[in-house]
C-alpha atoms as a PDB file:
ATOM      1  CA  UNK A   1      16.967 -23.871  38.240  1.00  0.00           C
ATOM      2  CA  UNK A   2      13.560 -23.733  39.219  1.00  0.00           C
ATOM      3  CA  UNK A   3      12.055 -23.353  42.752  1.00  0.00           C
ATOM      4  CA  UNK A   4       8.643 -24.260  43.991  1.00  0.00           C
ATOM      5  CA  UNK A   5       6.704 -22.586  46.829  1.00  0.00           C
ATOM      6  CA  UNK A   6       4.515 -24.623  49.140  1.00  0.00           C
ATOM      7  CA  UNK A   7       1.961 -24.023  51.166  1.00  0.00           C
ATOM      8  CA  UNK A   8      -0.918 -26.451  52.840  1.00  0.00           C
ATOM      9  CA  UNK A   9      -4.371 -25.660  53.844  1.00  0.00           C
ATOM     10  CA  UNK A  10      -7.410 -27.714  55.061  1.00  0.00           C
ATOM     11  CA  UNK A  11     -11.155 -27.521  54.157  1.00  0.00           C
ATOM     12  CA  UNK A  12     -12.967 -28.944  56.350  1.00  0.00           C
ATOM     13  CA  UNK A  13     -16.800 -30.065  56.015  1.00  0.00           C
ATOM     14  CA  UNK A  14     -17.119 -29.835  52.406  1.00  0.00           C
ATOM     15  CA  UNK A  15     -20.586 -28.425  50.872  1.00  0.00           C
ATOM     16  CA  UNK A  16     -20.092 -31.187  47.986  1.00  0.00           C
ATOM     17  CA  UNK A  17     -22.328 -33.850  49.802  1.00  0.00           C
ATOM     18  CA  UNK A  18     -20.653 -36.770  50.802  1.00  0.00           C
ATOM     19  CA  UNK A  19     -17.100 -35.519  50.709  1.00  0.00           C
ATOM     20  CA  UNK A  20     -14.692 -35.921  53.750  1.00  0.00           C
ATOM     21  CA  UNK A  21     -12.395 -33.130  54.923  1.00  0.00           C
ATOM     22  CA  UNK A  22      -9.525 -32.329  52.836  1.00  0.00           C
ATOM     23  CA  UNK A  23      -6.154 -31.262  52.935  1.00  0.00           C
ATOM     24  CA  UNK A  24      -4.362 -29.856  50.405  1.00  0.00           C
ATOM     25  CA  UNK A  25      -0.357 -28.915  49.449  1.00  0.00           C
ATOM     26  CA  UNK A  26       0.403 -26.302  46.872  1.00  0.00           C
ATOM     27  CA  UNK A  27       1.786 -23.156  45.411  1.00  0.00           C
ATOM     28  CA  UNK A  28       3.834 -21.281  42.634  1.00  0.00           C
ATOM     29  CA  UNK A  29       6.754 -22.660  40.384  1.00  0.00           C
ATOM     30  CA  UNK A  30       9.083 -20.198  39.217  1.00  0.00           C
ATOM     31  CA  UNK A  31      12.464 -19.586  37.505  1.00  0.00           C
ATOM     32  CA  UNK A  32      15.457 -18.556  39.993  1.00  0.00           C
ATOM     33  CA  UNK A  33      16.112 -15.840  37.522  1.00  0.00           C
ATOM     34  CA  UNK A  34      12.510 -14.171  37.827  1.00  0.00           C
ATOM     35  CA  UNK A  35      11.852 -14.969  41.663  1.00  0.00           C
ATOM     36  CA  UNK A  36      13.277 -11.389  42.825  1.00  0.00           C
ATOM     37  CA  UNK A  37      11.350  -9.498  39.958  1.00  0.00           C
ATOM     38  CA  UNK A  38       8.608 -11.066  41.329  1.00  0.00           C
ATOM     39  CA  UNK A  39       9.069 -10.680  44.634  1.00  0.00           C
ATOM     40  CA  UNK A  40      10.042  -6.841  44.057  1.00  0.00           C
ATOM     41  CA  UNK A  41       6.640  -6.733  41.935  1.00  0.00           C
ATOM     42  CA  UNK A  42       4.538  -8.153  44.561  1.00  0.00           C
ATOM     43  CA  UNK A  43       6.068  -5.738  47.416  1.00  0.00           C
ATOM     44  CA  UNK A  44       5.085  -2.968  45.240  1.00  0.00           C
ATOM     45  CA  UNK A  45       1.544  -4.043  44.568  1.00  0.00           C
ATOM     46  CA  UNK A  46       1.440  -4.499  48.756  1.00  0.00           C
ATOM     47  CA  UNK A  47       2.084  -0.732  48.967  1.00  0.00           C
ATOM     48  CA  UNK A  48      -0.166   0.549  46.077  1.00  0.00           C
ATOM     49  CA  UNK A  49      -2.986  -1.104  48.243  1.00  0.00           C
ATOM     50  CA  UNK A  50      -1.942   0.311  51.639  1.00  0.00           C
ATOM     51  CA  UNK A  51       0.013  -2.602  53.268  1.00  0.00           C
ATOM     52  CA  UNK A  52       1.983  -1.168  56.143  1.00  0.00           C
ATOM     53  CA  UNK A  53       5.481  -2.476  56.378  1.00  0.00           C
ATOM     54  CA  UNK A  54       5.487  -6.211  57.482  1.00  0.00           C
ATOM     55  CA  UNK A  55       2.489  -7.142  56.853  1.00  0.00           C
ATOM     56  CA  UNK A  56       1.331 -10.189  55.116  1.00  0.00           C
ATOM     57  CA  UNK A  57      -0.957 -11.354  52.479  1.00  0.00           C
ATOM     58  CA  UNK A  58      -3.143 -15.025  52.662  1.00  0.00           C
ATOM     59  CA  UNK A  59      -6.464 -16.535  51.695  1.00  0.00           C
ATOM     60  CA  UNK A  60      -8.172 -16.315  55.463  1.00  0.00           C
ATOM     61  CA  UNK A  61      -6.044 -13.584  57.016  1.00  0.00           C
ATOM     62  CA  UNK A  62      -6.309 -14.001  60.583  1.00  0.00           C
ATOM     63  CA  UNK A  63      -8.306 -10.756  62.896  1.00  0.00           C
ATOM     64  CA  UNK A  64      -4.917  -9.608  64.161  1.00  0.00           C
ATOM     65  CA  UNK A  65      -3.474  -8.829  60.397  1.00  0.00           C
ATOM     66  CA  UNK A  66      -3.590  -5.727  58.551  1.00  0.00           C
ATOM     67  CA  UNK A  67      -5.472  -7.353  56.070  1.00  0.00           C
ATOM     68  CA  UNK A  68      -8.579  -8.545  57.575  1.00  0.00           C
ATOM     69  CA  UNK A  69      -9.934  -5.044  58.614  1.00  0.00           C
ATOM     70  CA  UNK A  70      -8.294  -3.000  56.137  1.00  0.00           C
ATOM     71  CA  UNK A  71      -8.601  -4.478  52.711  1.00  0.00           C
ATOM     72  CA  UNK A  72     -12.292  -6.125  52.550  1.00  0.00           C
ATOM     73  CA  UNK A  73     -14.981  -6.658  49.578  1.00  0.00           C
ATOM     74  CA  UNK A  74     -13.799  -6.391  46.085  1.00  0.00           C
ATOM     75  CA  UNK A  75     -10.264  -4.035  47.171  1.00  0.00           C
ATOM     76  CA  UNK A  76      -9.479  -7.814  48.583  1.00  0.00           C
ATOM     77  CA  UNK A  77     -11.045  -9.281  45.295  1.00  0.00           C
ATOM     78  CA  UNK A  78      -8.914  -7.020  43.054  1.00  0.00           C
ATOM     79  CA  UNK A  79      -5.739  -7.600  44.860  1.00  0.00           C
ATOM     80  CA  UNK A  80      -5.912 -11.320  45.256  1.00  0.00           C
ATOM     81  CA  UNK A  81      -6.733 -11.130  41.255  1.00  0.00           C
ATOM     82  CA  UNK A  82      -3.510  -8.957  40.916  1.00  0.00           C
ATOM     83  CA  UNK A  83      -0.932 -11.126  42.910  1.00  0.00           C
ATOM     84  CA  UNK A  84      -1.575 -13.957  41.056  1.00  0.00           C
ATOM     85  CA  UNK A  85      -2.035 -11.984  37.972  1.00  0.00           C
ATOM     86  CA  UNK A  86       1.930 -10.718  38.447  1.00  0.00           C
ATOM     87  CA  UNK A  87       2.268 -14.313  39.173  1.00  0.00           C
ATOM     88  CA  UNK A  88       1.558 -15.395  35.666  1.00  0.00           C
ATOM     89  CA  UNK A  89       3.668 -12.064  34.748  1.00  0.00           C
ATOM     90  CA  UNK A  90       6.458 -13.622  35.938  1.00  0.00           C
ATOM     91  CA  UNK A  91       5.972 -16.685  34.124  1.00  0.00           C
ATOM     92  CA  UNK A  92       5.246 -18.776  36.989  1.00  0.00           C
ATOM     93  CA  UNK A  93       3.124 -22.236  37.291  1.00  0.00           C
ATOM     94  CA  UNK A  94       0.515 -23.249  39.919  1.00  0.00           C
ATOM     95  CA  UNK A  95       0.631 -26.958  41.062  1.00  0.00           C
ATOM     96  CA  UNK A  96      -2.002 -28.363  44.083  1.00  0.00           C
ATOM     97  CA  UNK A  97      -2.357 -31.998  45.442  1.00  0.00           C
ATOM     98  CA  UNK A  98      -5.410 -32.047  47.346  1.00  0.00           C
ATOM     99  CA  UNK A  99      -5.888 -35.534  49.202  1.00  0.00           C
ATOM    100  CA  UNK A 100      -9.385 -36.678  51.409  1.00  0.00           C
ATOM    101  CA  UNK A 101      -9.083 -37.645  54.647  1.00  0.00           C
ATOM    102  CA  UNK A 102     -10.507 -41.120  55.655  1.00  0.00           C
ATOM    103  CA  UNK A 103      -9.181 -42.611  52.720  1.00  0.00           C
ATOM    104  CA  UNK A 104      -5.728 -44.961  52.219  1.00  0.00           C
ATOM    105  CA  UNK A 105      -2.780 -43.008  51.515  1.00  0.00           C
ATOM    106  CA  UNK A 106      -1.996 -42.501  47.722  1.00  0.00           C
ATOM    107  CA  UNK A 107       1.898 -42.557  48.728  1.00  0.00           C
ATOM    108  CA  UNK A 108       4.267 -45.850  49.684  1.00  0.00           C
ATOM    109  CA  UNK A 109       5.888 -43.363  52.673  1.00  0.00           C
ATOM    110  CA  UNK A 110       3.190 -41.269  53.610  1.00  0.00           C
ATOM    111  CA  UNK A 111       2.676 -41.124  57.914  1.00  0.00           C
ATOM    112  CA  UNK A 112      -0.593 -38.959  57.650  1.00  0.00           C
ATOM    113  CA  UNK A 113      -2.088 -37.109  55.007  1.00  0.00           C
ATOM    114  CA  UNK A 114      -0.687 -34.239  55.090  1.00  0.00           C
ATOM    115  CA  UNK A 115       2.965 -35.796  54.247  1.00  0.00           C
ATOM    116  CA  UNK A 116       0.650 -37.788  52.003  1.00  0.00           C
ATOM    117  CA  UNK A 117      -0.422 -34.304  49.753  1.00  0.00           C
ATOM    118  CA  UNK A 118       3.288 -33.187  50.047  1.00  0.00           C
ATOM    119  CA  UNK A 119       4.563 -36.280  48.332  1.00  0.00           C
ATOM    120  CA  UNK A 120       2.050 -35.945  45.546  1.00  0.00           C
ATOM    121  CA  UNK A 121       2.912 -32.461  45.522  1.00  0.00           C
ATOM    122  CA  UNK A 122       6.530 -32.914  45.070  1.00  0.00           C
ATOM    123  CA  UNK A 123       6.236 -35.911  42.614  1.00  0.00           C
ATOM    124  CA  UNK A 124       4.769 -33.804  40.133  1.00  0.00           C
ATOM    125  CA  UNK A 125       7.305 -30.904  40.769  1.00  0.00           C
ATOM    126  CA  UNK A 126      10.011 -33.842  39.838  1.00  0.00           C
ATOM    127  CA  UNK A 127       7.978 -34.754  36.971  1.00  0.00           C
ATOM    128  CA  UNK A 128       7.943 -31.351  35.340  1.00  0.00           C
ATOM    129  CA  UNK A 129      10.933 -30.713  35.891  1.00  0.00           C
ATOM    130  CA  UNK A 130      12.696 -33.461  33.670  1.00  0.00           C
ATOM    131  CA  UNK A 131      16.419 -32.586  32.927  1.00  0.00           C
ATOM    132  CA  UNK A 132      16.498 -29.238  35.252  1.00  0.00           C
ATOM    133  CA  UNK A 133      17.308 -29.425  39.064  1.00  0.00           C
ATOM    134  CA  UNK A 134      14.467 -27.449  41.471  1.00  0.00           C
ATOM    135  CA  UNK A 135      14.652 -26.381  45.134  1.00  0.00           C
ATOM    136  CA  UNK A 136      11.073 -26.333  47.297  1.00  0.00           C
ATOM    137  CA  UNK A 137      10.621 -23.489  50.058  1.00  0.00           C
ATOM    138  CA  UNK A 138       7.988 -24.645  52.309  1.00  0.00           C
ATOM    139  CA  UNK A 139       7.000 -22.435  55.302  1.00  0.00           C
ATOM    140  CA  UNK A 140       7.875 -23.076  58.708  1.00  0.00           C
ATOM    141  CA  UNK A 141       5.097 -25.195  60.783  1.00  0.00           C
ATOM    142  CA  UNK A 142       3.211 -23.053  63.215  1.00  0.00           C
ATOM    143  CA  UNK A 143       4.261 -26.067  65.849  1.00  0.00           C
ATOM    144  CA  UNK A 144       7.867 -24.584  66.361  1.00  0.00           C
ATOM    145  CA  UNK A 145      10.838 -26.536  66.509  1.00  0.00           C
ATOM    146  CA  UNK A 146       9.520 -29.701  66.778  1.00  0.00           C
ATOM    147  CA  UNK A 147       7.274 -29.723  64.339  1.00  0.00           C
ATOM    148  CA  UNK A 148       9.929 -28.072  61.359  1.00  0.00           C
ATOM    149  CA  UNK A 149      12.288 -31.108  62.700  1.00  0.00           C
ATOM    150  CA  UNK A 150      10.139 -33.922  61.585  1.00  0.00           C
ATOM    151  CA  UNK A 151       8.611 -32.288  58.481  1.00  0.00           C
ATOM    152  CA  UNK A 152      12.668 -32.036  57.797  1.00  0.00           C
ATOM    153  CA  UNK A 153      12.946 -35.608  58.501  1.00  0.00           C
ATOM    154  CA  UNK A 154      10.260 -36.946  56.343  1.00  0.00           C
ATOM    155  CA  UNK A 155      11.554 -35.057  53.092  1.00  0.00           C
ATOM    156  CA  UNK A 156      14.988 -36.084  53.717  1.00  0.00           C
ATOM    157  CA  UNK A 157      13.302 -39.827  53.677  1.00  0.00           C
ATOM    158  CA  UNK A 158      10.865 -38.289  50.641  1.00  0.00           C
ATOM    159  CA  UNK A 159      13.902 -37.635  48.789  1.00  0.00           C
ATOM    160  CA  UNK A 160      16.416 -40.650  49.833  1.00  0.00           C
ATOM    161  CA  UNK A 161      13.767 -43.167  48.982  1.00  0.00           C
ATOM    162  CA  UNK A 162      11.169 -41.848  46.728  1.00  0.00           C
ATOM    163  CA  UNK A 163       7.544 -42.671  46.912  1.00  0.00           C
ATOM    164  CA  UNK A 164       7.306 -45.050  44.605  1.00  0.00           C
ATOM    165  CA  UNK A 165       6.681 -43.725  41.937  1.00  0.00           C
ATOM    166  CA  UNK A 166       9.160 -40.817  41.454  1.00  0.00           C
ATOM    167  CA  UNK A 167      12.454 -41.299  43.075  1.00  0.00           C
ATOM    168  CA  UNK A 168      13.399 -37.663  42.930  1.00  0.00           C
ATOM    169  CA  UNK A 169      16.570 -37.375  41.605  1.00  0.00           C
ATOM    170  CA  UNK A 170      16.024 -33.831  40.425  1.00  0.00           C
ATOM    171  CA  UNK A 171      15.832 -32.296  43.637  1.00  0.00           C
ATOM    172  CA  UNK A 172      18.902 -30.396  43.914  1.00  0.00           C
ATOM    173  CA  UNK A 173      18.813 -30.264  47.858  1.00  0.00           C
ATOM    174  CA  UNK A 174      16.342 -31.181  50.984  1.00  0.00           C
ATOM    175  CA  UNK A 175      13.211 -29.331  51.357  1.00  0.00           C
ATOM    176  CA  UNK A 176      14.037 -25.574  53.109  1.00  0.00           C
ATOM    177  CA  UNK A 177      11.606 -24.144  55.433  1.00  0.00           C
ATOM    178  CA  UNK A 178      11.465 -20.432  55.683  1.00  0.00           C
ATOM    179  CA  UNK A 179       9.040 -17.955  57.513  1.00  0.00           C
ATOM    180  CA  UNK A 180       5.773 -17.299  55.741  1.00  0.00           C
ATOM    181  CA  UNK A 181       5.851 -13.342  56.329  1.00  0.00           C
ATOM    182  CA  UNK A 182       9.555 -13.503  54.754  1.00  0.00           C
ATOM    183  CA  UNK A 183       8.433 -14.348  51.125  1.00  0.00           C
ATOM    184  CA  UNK A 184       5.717 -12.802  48.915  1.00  0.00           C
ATOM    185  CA  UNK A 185       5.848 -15.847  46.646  1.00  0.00           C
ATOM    186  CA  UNK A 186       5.251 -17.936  49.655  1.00  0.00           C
ATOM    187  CA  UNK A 187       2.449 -15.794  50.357  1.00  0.00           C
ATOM    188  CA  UNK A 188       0.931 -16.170  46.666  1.00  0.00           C
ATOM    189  CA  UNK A 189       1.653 -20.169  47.484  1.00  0.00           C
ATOM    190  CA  UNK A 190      -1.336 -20.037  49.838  1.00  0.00           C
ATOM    191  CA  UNK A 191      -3.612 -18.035  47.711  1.00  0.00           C
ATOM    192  CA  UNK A 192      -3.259 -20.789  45.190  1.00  0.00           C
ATOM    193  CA  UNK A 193      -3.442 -23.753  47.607  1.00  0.00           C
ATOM    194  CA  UNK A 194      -6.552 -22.396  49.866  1.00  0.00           C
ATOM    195  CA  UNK A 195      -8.257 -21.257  46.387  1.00  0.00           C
ATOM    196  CA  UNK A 196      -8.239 -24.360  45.041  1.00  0.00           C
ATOM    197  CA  UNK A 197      -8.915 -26.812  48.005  1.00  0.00           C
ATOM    198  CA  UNK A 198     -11.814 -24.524  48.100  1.00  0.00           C
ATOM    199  CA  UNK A 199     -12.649 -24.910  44.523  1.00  0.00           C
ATOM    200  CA  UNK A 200     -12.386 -28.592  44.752  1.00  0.00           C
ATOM    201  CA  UNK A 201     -14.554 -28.925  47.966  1.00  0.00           C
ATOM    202  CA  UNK A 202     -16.961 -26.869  46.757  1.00  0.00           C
ATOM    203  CA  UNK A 203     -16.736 -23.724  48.578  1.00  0.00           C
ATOM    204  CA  UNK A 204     -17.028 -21.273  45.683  1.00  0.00           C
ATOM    205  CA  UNK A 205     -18.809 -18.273  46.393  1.00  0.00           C
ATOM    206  CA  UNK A 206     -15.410 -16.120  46.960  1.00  0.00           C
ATOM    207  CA  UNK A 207     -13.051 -18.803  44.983  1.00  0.00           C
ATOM    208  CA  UNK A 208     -14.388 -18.640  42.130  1.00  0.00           C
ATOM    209  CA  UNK A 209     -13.357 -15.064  41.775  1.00  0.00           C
ATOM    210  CA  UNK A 210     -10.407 -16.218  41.080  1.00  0.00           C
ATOM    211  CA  UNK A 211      -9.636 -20.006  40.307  1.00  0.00           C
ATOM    212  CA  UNK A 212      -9.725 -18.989  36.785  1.00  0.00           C
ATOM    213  CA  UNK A 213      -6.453 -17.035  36.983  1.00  0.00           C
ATOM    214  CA  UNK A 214      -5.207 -20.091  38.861  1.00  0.00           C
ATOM    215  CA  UNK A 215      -6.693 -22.242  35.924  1.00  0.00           C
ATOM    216  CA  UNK A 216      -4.392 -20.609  33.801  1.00  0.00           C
ATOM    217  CA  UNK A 217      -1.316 -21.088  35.218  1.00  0.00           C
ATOM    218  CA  UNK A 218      -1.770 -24.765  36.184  1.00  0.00           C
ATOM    219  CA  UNK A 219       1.045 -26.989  35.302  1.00  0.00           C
ATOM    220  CA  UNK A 220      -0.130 -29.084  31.854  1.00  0.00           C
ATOM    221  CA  UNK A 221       1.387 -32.322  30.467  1.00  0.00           C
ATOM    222  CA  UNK A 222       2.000 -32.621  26.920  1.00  0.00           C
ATOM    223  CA  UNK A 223      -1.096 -33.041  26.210  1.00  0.00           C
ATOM    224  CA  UNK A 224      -2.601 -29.733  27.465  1.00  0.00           C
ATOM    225  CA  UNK A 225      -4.713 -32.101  30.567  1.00  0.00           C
ATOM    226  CA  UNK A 226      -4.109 -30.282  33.921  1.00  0.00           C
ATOM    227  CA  UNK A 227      -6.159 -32.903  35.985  1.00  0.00           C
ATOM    228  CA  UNK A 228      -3.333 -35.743  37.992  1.00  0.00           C
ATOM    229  CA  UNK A 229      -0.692 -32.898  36.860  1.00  0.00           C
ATOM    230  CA  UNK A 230      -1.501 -29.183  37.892  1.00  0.00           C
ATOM    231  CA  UNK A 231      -4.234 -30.079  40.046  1.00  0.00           C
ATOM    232  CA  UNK A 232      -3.946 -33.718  41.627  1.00  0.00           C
ATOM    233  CA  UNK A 233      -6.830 -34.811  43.944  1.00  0.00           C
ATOM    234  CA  UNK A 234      -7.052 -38.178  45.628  1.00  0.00           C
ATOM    235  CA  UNK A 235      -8.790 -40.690  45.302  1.00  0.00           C
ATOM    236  CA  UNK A 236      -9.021 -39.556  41.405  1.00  0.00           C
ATOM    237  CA  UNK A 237     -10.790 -43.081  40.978  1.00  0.00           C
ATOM    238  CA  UNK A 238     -13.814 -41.441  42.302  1.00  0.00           C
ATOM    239  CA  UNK A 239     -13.499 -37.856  42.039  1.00  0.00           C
ATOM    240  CA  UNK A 240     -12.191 -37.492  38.326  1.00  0.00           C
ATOM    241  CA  UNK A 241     -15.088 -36.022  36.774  1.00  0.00           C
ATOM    242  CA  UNK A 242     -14.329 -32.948  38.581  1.00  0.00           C
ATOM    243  CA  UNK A 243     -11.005 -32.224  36.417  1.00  0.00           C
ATOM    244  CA  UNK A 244     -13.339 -31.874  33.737  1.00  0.00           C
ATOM    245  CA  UNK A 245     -16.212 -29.785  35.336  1.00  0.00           C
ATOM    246  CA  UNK A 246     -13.281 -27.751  37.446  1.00  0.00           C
ATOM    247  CA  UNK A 247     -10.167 -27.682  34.824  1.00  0.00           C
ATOM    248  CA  UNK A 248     -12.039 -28.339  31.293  1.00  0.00           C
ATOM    249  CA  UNK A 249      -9.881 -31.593  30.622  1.00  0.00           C
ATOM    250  CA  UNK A 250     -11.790 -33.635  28.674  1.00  0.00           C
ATOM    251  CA  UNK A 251     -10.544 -36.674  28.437  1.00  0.00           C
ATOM    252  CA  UNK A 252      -9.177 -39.074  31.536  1.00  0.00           C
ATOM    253  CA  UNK A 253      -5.890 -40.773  30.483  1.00  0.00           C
ATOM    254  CA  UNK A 254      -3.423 -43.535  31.901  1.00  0.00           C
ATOM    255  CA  UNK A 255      -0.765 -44.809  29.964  1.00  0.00           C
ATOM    256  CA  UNK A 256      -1.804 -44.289  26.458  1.00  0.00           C
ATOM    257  CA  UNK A 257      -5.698 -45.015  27.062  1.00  0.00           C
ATOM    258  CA  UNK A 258      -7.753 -41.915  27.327  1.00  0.00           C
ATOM    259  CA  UNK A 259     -11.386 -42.176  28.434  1.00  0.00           C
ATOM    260  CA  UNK A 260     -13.876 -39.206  27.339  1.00  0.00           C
ATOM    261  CA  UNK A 261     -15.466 -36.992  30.579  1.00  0.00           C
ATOM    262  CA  UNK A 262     -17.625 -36.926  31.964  1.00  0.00           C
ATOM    263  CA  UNK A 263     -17.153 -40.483  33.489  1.00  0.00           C
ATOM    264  CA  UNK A 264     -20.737 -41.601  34.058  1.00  0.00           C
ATOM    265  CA  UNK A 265     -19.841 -44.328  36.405  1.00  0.00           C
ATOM    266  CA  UNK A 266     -17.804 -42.191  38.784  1.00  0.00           C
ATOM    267  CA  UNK A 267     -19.048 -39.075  41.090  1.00  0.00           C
ATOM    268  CA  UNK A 268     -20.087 -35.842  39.876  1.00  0.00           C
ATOM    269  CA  UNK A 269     -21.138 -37.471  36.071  1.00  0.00           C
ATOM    270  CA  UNK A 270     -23.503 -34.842  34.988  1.00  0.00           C
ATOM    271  CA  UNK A 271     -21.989 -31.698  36.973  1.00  0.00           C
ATOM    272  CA  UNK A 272     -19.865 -30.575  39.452  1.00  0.00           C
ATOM    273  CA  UNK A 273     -22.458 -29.633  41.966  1.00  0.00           C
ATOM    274  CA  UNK A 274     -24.671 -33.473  41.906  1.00  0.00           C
ATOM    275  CA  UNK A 275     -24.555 -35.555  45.359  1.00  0.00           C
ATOM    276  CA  UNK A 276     -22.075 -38.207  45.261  1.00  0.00           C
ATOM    277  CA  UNK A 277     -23.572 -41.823  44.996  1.00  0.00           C
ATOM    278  CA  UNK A 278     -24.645 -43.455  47.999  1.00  0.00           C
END
């Protein structure tokens, strides 16, 4: 049994020129039998660093946590570095979907694009997971009651009808929601979303510390290519290039056709930091 941790994040006003706001929907993948080693791993790492009891751990900690006055500069760097580190420990797998706003959904059922990035999200969580059954833990919505009610409602639509593409029969139950300061994993979930959407929208003078951790425990297919499986962004028609200049794939592929990166018709052709095309 394997269960996936999601979290979502947003980046708005993008330094790569020309790219909307995005929103992205990720986290960890992990064996049932390892998730409490983990968990007990990560609670111990919290107090070797000075976490007081309750606290939590994310990307952008807000003023009123522990973390944002007491664990700055590179203590924050080296911790970040080690829960993910204890992530890959544990045998664990990163997956993101990171969608743009402004542009049609990528999904059949998708209301708004944030349902939109869970659905690509959980499509590739299906995927990988082939013959096994998973669970997904997402955390509660900061909205309250009403908010947790119709995220339950869409996934229990997600999962009755599919999206088209994946039909999700190896979901073993509806989509849970738990508290984000009740899991460590879900904690690590946002690390590895917010890094990323970062990464992608070019916001990398503190991500880059440590996407390449993250790059490492990206979900592959069998072909080693983590770009559309680890790491989905949408529209990939015009932002491709960056699963090369981002990931190191280097080839694009769709069925059994595989075309070479960079793509020099599509954004981002001769690096990752270019303006994209008028």
């Amino acid at each position: 049994m394997k269960f996936l941790f999601l979290d979502d994040t947003k980046q708005r006003r993008c330094p790569r020129e020309g790219m909307n706001d995005l929103i992205g929907v990720g986290g960890v993948v992990i064996d049932a039998e390892a998730l409490r080693t983990l968990e007990a791993n990560l609670e111990a790492l919290m107090r070797e660093s000075g976490f007081p009891d309750g606290a939590i751990f994310k990307w952008s900690p807000r003023r009123t946590d522990w973390m944002y006055e007491n664990l700055q500069g590179n203590d924050r760097t080296q911790f970040v570095n080690a829960a993910l580190e204890l992530c890959l420990q544990a045998e664990a797998n990163f997956l993101v979907a990171v969608v743009e706003t402004e542009r049609r959904f990528a999904t059949e059922n998708a209301e708004d694009h944030e349902t939109d990035a869970l659905n690509l999200a959980l499509e590739r969580f299906d995927t990988f997971l082939g013959d096994e059954h998973g669970v997904v833990f997402v955390a509660k919505p900061s909205g309250g009651p009403a908010d947790e009610e119709r995220l339950l409602a869409d996934c229990v639509e997600l999962r009755r009808n599919g999206t088209g593409f994946v039909d999700f029969e190896s979901l073993a139950m509806n989509v849970v929601t738990i508290p984000f300061r009740l899991s460590r994993v879900l904690q690590c979930a946002d690390l590895v979303a917010a890094i990323t959407v970062s990464m992608v929208a070019g916001q990398v003078r503190y991500a880059d510390n440590h996407f390449e951790t993250i790059r490492a425990g990206f979900l592959q297919n069998r072909r080693g290519q983590i770009g559309g499986t680890g790491l989905k962004i949408h529209p990939d028609y015009i932002y491709a290039n960056l699963y090369h200049w981002l990931l190191g794939d280097q080839y694009l592929v769709r069925g059994n056709a595989g075309t070479q990166f960079p793509i020099q018709r599509r954004a981002f052709a001769q690096s990752a930091d270019e303006r994209l095309p008028d």
